[in-house]
PDB file of N, CA and C in Angstrom:
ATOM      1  N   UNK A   1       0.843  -1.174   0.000  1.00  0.00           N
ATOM      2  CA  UNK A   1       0.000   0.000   0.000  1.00  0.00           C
ATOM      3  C   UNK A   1       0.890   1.238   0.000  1.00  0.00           C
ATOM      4  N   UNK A   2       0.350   1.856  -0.811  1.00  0.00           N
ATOM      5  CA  UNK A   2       1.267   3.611  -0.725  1.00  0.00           C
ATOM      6  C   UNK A   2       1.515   4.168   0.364  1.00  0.00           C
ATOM      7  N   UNK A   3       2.208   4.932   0.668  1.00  0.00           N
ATOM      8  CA  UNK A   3       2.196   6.168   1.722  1.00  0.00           C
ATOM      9  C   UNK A   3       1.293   7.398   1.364  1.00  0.00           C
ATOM     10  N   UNK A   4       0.729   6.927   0.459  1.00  0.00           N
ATOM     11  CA  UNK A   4       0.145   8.772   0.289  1.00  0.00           C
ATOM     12  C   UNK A   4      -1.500   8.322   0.388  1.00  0.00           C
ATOM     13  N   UNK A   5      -1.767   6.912   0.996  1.00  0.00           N
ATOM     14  CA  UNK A   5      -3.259   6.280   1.146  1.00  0.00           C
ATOM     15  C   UNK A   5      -4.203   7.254   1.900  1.00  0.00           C
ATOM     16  N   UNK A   6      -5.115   7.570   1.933  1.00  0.00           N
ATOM     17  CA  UNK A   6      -6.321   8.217   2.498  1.00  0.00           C
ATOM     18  C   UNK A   6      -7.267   7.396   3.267  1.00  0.00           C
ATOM     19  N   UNK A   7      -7.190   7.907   4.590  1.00  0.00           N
ATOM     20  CA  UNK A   7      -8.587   6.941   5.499  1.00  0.00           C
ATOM     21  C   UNK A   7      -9.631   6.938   5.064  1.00  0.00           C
ATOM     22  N   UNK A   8     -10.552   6.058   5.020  1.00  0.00           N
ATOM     23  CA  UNK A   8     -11.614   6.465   4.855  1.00  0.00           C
ATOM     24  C   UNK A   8     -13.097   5.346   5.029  1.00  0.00           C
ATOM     25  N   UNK A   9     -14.100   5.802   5.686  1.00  0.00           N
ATOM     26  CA  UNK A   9     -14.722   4.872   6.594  1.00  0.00           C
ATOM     27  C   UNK A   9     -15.976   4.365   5.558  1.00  0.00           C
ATOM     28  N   UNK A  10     -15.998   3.100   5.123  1.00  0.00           N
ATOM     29  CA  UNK A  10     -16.913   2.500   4.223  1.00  0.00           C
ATOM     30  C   UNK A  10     -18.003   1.312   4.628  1.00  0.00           C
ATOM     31  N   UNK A  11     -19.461   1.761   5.026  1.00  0.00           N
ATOM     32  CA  UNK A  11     -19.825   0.822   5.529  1.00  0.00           C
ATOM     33  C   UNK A  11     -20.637  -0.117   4.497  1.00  0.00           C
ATOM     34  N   UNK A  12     -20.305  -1.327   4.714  1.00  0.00           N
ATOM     35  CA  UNK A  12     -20.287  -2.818   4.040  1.00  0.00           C
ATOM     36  C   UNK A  12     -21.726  -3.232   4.154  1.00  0.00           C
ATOM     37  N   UNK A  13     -22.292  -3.769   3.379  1.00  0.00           N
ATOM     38  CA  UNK A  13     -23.574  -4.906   3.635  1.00  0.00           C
ATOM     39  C   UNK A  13     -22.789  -6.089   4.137  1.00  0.00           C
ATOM     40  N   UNK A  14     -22.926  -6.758   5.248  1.00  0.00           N
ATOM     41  CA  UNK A  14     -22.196  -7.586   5.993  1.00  0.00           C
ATOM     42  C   UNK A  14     -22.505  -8.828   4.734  1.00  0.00           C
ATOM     43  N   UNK A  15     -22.576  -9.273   4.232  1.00  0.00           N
ATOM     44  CA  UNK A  15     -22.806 -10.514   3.044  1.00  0.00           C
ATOM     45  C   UNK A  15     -21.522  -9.696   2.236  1.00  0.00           C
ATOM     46  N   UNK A  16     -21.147  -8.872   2.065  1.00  0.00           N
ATOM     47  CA  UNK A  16     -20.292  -8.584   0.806  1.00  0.00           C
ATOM     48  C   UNK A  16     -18.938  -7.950   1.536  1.00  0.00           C
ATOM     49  N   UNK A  17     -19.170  -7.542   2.915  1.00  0.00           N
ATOM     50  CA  UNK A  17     -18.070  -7.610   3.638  1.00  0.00           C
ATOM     51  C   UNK A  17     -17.915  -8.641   3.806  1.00  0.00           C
ATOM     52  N   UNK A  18     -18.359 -10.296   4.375  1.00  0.00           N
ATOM     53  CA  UNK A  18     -18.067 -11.544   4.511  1.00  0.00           C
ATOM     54  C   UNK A  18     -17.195 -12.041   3.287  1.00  0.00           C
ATOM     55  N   UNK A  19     -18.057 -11.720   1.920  1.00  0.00           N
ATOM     56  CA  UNK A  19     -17.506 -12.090   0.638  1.00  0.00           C
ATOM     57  C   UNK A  19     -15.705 -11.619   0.502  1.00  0.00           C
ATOM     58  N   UNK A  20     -16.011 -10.442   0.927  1.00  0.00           N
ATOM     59  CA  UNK A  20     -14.618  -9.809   0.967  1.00  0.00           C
ATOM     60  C   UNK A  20     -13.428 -10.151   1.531  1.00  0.00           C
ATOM     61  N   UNK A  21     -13.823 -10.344   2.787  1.00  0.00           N
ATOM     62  CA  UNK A  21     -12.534 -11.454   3.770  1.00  0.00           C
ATOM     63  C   UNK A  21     -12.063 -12.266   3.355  1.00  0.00           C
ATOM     64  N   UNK A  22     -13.372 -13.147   2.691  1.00  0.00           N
ATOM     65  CA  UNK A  22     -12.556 -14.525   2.101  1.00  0.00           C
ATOM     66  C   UNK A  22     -11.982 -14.407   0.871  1.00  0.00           C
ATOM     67  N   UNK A  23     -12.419 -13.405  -0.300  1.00  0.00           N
ATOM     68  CA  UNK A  23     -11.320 -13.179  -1.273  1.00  0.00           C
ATOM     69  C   UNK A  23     -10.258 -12.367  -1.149  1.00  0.00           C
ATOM     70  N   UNK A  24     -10.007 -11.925   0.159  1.00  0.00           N
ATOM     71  CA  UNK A  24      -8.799 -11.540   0.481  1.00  0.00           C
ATOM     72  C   UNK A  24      -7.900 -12.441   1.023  1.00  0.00           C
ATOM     73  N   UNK A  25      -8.605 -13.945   1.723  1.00  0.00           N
ATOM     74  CA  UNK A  25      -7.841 -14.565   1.953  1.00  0.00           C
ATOM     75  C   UNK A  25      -7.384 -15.278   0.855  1.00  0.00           C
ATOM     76  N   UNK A  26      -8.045 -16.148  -0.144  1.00  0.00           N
ATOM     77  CA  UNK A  26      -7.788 -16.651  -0.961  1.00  0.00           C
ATOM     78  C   UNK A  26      -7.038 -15.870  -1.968  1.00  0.00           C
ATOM     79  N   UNK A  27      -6.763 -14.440  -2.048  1.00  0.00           N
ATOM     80  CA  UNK A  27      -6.044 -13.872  -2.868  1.00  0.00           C
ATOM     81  C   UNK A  27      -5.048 -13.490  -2.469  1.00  0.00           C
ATOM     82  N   UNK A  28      -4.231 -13.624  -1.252  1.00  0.00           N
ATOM     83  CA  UNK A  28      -3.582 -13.067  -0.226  1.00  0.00           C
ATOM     84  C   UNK A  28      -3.460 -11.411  -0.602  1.00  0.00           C
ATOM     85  N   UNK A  29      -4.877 -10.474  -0.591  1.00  0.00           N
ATOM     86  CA  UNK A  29      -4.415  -9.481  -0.822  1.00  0.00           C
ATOM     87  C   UNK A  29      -5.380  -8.635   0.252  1.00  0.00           C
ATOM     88  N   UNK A  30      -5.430  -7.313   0.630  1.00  0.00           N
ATOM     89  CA  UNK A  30      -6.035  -7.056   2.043  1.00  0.00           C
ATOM     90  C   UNK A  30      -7.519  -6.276   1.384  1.00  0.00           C
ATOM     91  N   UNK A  31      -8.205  -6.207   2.235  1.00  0.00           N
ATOM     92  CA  UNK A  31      -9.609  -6.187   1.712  1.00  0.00           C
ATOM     93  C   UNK A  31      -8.905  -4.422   0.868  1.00  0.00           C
ATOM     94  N   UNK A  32      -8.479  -3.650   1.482  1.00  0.00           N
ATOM     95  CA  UNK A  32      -8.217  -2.544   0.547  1.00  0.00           C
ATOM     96  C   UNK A  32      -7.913  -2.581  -0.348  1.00  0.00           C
ATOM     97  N   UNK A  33      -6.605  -3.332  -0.202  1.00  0.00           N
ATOM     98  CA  UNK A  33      -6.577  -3.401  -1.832  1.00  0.00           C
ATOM     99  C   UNK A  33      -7.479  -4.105  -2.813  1.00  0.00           C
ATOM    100  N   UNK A  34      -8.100  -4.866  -2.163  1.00  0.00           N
ATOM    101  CA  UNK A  34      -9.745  -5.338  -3.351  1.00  0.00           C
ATOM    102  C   UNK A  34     -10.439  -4.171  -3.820  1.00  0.00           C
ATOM    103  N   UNK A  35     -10.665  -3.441  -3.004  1.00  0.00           N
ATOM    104  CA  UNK A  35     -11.959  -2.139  -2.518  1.00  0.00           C
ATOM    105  C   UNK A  35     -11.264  -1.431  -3.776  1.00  0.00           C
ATOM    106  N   UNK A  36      -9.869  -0.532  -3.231  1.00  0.00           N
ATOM    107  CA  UNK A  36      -9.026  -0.278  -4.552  1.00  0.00           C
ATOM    108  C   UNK A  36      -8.950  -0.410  -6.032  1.00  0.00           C
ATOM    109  N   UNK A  37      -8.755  -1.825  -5.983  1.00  0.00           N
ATOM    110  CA  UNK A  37      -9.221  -2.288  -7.395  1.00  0.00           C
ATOM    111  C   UNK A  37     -10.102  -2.321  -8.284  1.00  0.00           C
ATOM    112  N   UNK A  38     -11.376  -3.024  -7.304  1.00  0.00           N
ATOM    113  CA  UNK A  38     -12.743  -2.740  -7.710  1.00  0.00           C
ATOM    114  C   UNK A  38     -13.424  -1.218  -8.216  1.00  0.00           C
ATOM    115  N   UNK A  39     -12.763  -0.455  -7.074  1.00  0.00           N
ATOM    116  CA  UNK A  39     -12.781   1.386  -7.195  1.00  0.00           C
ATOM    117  C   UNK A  39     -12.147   1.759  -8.364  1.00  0.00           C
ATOM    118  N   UNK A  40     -10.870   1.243  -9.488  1.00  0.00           N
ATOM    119  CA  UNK A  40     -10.100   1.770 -10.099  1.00  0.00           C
ATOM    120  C   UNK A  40     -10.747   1.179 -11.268  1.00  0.00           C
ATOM    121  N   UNK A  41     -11.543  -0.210 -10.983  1.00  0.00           N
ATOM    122  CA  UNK A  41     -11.998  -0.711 -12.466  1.00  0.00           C
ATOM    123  C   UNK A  41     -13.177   0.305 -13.002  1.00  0.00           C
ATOM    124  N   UNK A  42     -14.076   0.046 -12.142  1.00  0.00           N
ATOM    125  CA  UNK A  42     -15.288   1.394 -12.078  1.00  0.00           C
ATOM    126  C   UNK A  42     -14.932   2.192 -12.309  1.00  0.00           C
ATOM    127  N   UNK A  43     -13.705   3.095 -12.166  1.00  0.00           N
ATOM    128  CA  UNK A  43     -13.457   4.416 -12.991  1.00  0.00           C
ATOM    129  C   UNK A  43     -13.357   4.652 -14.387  1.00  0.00           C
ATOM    130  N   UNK A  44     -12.594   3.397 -14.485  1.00  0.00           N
ATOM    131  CA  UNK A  44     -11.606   3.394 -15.653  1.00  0.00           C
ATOM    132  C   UNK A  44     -13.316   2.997 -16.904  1.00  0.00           C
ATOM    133  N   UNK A  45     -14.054   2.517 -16.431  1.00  0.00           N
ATOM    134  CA  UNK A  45     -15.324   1.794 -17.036  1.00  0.00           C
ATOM    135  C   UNK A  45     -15.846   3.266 -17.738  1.00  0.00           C
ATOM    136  N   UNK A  46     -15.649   3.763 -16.354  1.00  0.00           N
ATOM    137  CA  UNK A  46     -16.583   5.737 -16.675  1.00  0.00           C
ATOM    138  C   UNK A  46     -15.578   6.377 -17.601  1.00  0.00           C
ATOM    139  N   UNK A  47     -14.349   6.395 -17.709  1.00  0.00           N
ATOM    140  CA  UNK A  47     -13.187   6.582 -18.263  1.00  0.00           C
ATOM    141  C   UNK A  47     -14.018   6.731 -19.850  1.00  0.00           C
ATOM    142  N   UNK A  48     -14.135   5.179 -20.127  1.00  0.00           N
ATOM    143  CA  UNK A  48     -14.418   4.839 -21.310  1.00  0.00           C
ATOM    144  C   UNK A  48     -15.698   4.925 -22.141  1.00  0.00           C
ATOM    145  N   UNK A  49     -16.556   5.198 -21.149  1.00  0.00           N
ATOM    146  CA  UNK A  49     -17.823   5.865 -21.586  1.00  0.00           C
ATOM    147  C   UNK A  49     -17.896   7.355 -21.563  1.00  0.00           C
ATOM    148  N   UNK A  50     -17.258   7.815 -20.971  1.00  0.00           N
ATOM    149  CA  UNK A  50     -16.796   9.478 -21.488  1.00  0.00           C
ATOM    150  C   UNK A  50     -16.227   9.446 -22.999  1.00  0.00           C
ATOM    151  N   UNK A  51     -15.297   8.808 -22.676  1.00  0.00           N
ATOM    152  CA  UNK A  51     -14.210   8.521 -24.121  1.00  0.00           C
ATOM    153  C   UNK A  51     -15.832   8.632 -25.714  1.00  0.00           C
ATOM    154  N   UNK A  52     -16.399   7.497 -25.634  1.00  0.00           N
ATOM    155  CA  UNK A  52     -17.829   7.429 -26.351  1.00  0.00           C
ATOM    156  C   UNK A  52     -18.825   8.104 -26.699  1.00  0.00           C
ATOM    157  N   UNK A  53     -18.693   8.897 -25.194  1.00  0.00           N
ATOM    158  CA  UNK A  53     -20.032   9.959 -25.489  1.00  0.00           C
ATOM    159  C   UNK A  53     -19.048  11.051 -26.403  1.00  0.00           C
ATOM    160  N   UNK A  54     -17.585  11.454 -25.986  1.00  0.00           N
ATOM    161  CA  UNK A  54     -17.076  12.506 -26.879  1.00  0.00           C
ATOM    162  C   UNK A  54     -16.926  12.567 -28.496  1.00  0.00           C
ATOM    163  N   UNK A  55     -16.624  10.992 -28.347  1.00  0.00           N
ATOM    164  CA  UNK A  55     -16.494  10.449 -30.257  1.00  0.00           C
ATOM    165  C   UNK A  55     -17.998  10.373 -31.020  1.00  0.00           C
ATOM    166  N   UNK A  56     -18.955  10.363 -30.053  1.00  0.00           N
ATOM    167  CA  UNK A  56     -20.509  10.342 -30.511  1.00  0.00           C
ATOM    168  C   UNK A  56     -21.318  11.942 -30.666  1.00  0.00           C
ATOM    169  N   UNK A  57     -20.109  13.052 -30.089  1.00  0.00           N
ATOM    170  CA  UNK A  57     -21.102  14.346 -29.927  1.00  0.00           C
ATOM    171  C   UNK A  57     -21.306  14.580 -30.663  1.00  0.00           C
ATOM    172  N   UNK A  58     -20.787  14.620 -32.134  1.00  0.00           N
ATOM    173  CA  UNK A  58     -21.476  15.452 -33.602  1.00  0.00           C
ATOM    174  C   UNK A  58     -22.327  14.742 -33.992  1.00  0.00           C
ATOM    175  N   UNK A  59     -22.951  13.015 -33.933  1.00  0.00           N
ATOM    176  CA  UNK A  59     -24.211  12.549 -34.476  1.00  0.00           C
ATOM    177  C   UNK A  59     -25.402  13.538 -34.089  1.00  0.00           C
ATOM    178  N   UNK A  60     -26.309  13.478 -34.561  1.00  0.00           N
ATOM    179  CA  UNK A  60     -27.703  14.167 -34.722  1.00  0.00           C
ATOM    180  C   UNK A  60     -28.429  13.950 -33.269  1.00  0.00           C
ATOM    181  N   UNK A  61     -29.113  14.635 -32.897  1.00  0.00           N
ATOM    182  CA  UNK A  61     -29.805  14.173 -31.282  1.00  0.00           C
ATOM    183  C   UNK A  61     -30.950  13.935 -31.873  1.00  0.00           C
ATOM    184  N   UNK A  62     -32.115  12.600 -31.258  1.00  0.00           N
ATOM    185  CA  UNK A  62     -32.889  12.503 -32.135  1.00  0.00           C
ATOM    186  C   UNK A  62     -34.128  12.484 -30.115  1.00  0.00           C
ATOM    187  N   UNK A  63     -35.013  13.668 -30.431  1.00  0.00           N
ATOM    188  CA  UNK A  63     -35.745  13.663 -29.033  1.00  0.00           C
ATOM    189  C   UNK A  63     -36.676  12.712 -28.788  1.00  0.00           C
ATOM    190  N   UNK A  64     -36.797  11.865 -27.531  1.00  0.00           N
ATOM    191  CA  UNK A  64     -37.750  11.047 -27.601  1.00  0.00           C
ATOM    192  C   UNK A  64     -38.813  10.942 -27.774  1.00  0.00           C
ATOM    193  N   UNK A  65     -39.413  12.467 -27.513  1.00  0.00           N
ATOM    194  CA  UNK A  65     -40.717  12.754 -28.558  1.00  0.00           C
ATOM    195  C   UNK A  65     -41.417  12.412 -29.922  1.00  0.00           C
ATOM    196  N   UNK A  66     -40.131  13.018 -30.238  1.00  0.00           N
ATOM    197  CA  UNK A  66     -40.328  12.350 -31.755  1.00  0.00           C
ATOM    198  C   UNK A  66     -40.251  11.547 -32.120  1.00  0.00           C
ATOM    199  N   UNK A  67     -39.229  10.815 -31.620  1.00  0.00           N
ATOM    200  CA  UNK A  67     -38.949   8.857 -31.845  1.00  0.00           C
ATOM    201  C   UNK A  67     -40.438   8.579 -31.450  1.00  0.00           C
ATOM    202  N   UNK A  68     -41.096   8.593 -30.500  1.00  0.00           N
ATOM    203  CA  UNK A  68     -42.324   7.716 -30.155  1.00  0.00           C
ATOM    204  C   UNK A  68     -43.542   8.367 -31.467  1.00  0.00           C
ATOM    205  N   UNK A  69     -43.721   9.349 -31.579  1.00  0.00           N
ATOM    206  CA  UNK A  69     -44.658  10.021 -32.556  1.00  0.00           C
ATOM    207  C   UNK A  69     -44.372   9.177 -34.053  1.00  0.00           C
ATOM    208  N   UNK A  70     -42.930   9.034 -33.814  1.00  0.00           N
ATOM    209  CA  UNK A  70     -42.539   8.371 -35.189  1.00  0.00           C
ATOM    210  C   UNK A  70     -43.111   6.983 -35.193  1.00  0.00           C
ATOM    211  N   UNK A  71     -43.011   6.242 -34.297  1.00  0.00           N
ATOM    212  CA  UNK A  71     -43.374   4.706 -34.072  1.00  0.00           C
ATOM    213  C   UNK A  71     -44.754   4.415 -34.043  1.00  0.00           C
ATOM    214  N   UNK A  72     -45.581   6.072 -33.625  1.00  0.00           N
ATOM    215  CA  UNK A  72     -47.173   5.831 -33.909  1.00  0.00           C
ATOM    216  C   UNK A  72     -47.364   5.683 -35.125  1.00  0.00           C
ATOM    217  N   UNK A  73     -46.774   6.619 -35.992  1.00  0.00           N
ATOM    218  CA  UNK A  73     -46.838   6.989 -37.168  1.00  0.00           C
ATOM    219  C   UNK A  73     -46.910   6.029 -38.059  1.00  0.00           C
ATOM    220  N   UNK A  74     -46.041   5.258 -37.874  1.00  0.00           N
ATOM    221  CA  UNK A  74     -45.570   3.429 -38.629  1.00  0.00           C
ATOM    222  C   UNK A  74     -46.138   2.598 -38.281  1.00  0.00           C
ATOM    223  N   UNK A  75     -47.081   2.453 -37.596  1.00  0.00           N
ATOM    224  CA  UNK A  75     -48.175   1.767 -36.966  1.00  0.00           C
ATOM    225  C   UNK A  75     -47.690   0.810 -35.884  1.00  0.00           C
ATOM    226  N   UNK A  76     -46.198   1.179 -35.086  1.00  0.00           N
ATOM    227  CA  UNK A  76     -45.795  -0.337 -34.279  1.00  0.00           C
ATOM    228  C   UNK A  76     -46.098   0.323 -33.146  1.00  0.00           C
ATOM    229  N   UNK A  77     -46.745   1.473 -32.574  1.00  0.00           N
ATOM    230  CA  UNK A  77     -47.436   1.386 -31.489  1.00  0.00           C
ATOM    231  C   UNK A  77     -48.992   1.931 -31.925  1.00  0.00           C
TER     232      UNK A  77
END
Protein backbone atom coordinates (compact mmCIF):
# COMPACT_ATOMS: atom_id res chain seq x y z
CA UNK A 1 0.00 0.00 0.00
CA UNK A 2 1.27 3.61 -0.73
CA UNK A 3 2.20 6.17 1.72
CA UNK A 4 0.15 8.77 0.29
CA UNK A 5 -3.26 6.28 1.15
CA UNK A 6 -6.32 8.22 2.50
CA UNK A 7 -8.59 6.94 5.50
CA UNK A 8 -11.61 6.47 4.86
CA UNK A 9 -14.72 4.87 6.59
CA UNK A 10 -16.91 2.50 4.22
CA UNK A 11 -19.83 0.82 5.53
CA UNK A 12 -20.29 -2.82 4.04
CA UNK A 13 -23.57 -4.91 3.63
CA UNK A 14 -22.20 -7.59 5.99
CA UNK A 15 -22.81 -10.51 3.04
CA UNK A 16 -20.29 -8.58 0.81
CA UNK A 17 -18.07 -7.61 3.64
CA UNK A 18 -18.07 -11.54 4.51
CA UNK A 19 -17.51 -12.09 0.64
CA UNK A 20 -14.62 -9.81 0.97
CA UNK A 21 -12.53 -11.45 3.77
CA UNK A 22 -12.56 -14.52 2.10
CA UNK A 23 -11.32 -13.18 -1.27
CA UNK A 24 -8.80 -11.54 0.48
CA UNK A 25 -7.84 -14.57 1.95
CA UNK A 26 -7.79 -16.65 -0.96
CA UNK A 27 -6.04 -13.87 -2.87
CA UNK A 28 -3.58 -13.07 -0.23
CA UNK A 29 -4.41 -9.48 -0.82
CA UNK A 30 -6.03 -7.06 2.04
CA UNK A 31 -9.61 -6.19 1.71
CA UNK A 32 -8.22 -2.54 0.55
CA UNK A 33 -6.58 -3.40 -1.83
CA UNK A 34 -9.74 -5.34 -3.35
CA UNK A 35 -11.96 -2.14 -2.52
CA UNK A 36 -9.03 -0.28 -4.55
CA UNK A 37 -9.22 -2.29 -7.40
CA UNK A 38 -12.74 -2.74 -7.71
CA UNK A 39 -12.78 1.39 -7.20
CA UNK A 40 -10.10 1.77 -10.10
CA UNK A 41 -12.00 -0.71 -12.47
CA UNK A 42 -15.29 1.39 -12.08
CA UNK A 43 -13.46 4.42 -12.99
CA UNK A 44 -11.61 3.39 -15.65
CA UNK A 45 -15.32 1.79 -17.04
CA UNK A 46 -16.58 5.74 -16.68
CA UNK A 47 -13.19 6.58 -18.26
CA UNK A 48 -14.42 4.84 -21.31
CA UNK A 49 -17.82 5.87 -21.59
CA UNK A 50 -16.80 9.48 -21.49
CA UNK A 51 -14.21 8.52 -24.12
CA UNK A 52 -17.83 7.43 -26.35
CA UNK A 53 -20.03 9.96 -25.49
CA UNK A 54 -17.08 12.51 -26.88
CA UNK A 55 -16.49 10.45 -30.26
CA UNK A 56 -20.51 10.34 -30.51
CA UNK A 57 -21.10 14.35 -29.93
CA UNK A 58 -21.48 15.45 -33.60
CA UNK A 59 -24.21 12.55 -34.48
CA UNK A 60 -27.70 14.17 -34.72
CA UNK A 61 -29.81 14.17 -31.28
CA UNK A 62 -32.89 12.50 -32.14
CA UNK A 63 -35.75 13.66 -29.03
CA UNK A 64 -37.75 11.05 -27.60
CA UNK A 65 -40.72 12.75 -28.56
CA UNK A 66 -40.33 12.35 -31.75
CA UNK A 67 -38.95 8.86 -31.84
CA UNK A 68 -42.32 7.72 -30.16
CA UNK A 69 -44.66 10.02 -32.56
CA UNK A 70 -42.54 8.37 -35.19
CA UNK A 71 -43.37 4.71 -34.07
CA UNK A 72 -47.17 5.83 -33.91
CA UNK A 73 -46.84 6.99 -37.17
CA UNK A 74 -45.57 3.43 -38.63
CA UNK A 75 -48.18 1.77 -36.97
CA UNK A 76 -45.79 -0.34 -34.28
CA UNK A 77 -47.44 1.39 -31.49
Amino acid sequence: MSTMTKRATVYLDPALHKALRLQSIETSQSVSELINAAVRDELAEDLGDLAIFDERESEPVLEFETFVKGLKRDGIL
